[in-house]
N, C-alpha and C. Protein backbone atom coordinates (compact mmCIF):
# COMPACT_ATOMS: atom_id res chain seq x y z
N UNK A 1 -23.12 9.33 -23.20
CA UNK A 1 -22.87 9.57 -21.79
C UNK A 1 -21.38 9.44 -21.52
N UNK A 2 -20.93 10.90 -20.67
CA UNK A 2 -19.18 10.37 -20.42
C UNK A 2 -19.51 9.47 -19.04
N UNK A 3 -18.63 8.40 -19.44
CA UNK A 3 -18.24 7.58 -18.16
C UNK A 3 -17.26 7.50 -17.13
N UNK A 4 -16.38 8.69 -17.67
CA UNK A 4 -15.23 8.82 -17.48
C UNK A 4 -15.33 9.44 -16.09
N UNK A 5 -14.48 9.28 -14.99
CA UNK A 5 -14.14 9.46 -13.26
C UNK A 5 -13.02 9.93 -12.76
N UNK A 6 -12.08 9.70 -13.71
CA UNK A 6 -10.67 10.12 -13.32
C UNK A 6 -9.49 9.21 -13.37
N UNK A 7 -8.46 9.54 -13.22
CA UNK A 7 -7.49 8.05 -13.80
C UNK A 7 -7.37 7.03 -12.62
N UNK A 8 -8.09 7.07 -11.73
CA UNK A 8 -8.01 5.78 -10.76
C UNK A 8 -6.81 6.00 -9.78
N UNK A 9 -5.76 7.03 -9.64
CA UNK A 9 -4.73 6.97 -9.20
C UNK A 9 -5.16 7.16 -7.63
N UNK A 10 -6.36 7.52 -6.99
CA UNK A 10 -6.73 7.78 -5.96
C UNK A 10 -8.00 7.80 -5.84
N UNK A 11 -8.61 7.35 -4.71
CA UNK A 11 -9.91 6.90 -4.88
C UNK A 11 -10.39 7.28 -3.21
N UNK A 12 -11.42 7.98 -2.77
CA UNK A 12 -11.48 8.53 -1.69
C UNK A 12 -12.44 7.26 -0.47
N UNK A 13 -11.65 7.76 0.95
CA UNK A 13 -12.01 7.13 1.67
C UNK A 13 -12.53 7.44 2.96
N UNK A 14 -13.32 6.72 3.97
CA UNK A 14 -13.75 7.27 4.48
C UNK A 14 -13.08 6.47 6.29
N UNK A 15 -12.58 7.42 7.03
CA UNK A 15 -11.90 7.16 8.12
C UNK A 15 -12.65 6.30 8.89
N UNK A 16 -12.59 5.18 9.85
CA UNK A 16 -12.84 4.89 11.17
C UNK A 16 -12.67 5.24 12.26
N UNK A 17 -11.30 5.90 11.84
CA UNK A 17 -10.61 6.28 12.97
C UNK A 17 -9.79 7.52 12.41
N UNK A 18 -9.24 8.55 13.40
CA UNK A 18 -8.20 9.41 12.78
C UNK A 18 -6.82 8.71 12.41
N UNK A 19 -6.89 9.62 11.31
CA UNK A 19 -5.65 8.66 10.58
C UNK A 19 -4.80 9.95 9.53
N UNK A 20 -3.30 9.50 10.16
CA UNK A 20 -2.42 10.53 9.68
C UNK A 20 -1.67 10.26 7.91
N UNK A 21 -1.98 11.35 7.24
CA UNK A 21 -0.85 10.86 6.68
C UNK A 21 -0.35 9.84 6.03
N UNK A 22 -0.14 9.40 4.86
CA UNK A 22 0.95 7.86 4.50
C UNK A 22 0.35 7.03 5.55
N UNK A 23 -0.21 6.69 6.21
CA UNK A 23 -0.65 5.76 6.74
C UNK A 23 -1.60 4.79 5.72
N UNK A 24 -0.77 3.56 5.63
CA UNK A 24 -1.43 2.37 4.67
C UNK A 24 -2.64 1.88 5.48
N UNK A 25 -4.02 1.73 4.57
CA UNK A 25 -5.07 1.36 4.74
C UNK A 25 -5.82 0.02 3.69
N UNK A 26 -6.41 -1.10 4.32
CA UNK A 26 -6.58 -2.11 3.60
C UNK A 26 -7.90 -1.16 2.80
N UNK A 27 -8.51 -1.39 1.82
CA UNK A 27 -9.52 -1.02 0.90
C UNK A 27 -9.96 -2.38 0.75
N UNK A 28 -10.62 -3.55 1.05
CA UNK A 28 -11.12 -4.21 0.36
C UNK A 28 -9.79 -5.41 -0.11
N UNK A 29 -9.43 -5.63 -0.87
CA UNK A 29 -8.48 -6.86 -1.39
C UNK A 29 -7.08 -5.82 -2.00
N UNK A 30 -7.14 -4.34 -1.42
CA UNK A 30 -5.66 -3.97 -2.04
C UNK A 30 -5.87 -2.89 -1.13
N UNK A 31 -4.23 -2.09 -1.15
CA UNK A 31 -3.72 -1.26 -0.67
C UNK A 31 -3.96 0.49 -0.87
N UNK A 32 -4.44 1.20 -0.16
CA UNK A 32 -3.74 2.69 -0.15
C UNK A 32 -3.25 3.30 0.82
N UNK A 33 -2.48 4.54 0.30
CA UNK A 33 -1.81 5.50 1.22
C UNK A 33 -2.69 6.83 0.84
N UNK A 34 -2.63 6.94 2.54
CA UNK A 34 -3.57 8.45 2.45
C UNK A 34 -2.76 9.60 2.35
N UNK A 35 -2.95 10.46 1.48
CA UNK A 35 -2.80 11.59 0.92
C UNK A 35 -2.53 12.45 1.89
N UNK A 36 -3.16 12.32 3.04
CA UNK A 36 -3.04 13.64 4.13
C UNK A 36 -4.12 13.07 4.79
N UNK A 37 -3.77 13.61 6.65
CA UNK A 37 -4.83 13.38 7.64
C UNK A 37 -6.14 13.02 7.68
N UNK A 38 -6.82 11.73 7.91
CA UNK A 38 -8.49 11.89 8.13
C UNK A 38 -8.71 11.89 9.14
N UNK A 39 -9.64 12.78 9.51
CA UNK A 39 -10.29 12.63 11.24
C UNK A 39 -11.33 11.35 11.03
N UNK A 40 -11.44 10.81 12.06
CA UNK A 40 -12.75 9.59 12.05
C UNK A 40 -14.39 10.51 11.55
N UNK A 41 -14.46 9.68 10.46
CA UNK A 41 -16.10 9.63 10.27
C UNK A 41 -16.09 10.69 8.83
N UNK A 42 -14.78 11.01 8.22
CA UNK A 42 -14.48 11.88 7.36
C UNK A 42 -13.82 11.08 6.20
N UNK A 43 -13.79 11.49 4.91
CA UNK A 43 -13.17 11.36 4.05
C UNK A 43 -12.03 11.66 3.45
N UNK A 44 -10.97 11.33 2.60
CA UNK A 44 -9.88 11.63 2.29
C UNK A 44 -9.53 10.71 1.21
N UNK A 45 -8.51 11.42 0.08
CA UNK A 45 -8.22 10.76 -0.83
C UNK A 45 -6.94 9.86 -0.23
N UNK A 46 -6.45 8.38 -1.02
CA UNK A 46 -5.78 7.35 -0.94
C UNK A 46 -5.37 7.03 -2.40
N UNK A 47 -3.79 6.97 -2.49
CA UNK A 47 -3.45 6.61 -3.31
C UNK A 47 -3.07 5.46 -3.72
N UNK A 48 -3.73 5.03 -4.78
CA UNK A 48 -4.07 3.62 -4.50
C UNK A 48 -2.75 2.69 -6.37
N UNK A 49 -1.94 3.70 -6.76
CA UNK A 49 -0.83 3.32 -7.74
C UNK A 49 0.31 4.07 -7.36
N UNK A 50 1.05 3.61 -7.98
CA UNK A 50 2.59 4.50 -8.28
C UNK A 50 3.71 3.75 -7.33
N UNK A 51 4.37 4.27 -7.68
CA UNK A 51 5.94 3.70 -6.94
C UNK A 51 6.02 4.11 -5.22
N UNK A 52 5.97 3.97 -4.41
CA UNK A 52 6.38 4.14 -3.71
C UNK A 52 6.86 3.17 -2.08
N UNK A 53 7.98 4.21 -1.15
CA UNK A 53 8.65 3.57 -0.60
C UNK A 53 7.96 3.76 0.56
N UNK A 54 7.72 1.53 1.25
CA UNK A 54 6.77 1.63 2.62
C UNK A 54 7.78 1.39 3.63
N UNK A 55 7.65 0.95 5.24
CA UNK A 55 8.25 0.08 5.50
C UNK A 55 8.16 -1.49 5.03
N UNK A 56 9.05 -1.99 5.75
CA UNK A 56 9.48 -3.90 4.97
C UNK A 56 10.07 -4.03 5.87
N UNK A 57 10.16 -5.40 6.20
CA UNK A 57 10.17 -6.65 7.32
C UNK A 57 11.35 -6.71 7.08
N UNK A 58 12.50 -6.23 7.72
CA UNK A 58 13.96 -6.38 7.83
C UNK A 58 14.65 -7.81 7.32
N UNK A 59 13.82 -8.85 8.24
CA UNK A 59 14.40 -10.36 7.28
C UNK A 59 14.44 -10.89 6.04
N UNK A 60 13.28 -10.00 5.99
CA UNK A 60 12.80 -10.49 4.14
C UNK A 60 13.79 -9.94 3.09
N UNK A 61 14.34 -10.50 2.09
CA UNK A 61 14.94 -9.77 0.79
C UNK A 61 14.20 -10.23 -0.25
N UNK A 62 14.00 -10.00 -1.38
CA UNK A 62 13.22 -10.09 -2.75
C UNK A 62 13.97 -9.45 -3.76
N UNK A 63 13.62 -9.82 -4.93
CA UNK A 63 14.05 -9.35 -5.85
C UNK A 63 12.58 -8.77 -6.41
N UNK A 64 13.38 -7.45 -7.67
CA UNK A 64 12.54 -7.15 -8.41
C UNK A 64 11.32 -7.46 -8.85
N UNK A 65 10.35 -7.14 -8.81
CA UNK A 65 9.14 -7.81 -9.95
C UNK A 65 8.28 -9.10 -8.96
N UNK A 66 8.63 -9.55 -7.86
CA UNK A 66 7.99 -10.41 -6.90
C UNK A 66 6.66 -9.56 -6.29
N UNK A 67 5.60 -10.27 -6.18
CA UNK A 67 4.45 -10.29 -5.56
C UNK A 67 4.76 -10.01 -4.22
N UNK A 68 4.47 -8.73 -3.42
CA UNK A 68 4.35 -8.29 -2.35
C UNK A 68 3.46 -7.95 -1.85
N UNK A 69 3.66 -8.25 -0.15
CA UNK A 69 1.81 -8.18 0.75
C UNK A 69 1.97 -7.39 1.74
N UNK A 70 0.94 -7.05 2.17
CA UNK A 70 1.03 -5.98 3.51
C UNK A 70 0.47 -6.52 5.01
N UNK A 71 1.21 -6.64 5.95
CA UNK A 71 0.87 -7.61 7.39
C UNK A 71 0.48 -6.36 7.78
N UNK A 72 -1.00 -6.10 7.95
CA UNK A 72 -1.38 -5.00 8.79
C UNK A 72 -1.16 -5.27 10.42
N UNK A 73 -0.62 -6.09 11.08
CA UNK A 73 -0.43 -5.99 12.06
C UNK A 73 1.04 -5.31 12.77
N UNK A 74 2.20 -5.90 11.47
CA UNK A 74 3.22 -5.25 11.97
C UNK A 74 3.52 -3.69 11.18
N UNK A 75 2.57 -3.58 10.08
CA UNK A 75 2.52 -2.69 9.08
C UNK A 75 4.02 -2.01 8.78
N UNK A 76 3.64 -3.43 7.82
CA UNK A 76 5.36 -3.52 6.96
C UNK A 76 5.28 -4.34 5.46
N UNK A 77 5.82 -4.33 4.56
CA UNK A 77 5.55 -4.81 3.38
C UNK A 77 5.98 -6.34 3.64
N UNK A 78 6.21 -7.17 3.21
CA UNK A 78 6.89 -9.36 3.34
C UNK A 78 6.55 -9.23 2.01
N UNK A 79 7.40 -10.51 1.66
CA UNK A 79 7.06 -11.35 0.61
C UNK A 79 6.28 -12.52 1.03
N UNK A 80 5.57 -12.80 2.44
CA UNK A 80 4.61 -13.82 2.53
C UNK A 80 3.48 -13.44 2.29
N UNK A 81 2.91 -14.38 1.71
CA UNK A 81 1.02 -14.29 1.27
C UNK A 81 0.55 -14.58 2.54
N UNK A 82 1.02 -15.40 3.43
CA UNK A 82 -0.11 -16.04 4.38
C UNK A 82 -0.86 -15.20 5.13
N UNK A 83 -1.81 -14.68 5.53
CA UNK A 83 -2.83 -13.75 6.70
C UNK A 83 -2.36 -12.35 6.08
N UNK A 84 -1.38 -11.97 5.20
CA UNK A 84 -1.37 -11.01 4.54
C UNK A 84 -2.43 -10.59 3.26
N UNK A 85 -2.34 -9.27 2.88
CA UNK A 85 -3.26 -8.54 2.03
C UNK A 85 -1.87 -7.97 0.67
N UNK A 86 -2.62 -8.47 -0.35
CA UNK A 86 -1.48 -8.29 -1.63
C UNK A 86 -1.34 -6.72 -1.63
N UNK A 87 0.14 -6.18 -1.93
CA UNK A 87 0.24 -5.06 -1.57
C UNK A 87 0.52 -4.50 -3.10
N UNK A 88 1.20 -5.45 -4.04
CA UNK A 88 1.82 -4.86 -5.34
C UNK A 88 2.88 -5.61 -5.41
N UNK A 89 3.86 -5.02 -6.44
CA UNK A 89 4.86 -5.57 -7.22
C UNK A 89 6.19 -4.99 -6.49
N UNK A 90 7.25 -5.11 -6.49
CA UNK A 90 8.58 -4.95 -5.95
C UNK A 90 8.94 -4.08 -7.09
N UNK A 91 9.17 -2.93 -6.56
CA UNK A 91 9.55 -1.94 -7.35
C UNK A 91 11.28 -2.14 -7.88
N UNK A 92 11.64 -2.50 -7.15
CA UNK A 92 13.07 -2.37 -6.72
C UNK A 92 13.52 -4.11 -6.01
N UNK A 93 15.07 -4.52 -6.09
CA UNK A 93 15.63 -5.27 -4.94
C UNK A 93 15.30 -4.90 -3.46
N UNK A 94 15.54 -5.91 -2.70
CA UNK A 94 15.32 -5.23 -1.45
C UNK A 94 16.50 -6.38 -0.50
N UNK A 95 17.69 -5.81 -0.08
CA UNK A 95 18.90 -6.89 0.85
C UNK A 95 17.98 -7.41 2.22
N UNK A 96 18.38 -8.38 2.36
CA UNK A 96 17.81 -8.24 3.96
C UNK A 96 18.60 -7.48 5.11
N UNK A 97 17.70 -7.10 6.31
CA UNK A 97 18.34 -5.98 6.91
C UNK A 97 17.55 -4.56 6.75
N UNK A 98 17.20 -4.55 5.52
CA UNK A 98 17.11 -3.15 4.84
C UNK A 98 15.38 -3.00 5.24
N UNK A 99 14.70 -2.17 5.81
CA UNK A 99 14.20 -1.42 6.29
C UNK A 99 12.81 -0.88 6.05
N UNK A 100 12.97 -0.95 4.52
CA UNK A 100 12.30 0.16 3.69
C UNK A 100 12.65 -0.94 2.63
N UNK A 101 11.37 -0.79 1.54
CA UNK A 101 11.32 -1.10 0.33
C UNK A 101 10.41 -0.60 -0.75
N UNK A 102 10.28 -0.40 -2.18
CA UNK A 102 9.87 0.57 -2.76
C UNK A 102 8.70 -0.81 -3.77
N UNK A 103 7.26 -0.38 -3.59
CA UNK A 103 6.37 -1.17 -3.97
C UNK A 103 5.53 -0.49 -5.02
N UNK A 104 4.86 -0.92 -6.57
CA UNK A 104 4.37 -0.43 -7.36
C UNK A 104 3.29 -0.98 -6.97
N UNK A 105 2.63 -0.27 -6.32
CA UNK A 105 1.13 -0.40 -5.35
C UNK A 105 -0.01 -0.85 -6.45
N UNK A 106 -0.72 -2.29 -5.64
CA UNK A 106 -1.94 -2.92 -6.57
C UNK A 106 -1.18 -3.48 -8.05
N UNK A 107 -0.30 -3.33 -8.05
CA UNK A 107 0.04 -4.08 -9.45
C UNK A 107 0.39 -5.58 -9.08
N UNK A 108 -1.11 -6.23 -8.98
CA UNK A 108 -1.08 -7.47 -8.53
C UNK A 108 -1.31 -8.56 -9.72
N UNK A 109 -1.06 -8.49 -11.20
CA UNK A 109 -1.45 -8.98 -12.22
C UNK A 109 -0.97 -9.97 -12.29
């Protein structure tokens, strides 16, 4: 029997609500970005690996390789765990100030 599904890089989801776009969605205990628009009550793929750049909490700076979470309330990446959802690994430095930061999504090992 093949068991095989696909390489995991996206895993489909199903809207609550309409939802645009790169818009980060909790899954359960990790992160995706949707691929393109879901209307509520519809499905859509979420990419749920790879490098990419979210917003981030202007105060925060980190270095490389640090454990990063996602505050769905201000929906922005921190380096705090507390009431946050683990987002991945720090792709990159990040100064404080800076805006934007680049996260290797679910690489929570």
């Amino acid at each position: 029997m093949n068991t095989y599904k696909g390489t995991g890089q996206r895993l489909s989801y199903t809207a609550g609500s309409d939802l645009s776009a790169s818009a980060v969605v909790v899954i359960g205990d990790m992160i995706g970005i949707l691929v393109a628009d879901i209307a509520s009550g519809a499905s859509g793929a979420v990419e749920v690996t790879g490098d990419h750049v979210l917003a981030a909490t202007a105060a925060d700076s980190w270095s490389q390789g640090v454990q990063l979470y996602w505050n769905a309330t201000t929906e922005k990446l921190t380096d705090t765990a507390s009431g946050n959802e683990k987002a991945g690994r720090a792709a990159a430095d990040k100064a404080a100030l800076a805006t934007t930061a680049r996260v290797l999504l679910n690489d929570n090992a």
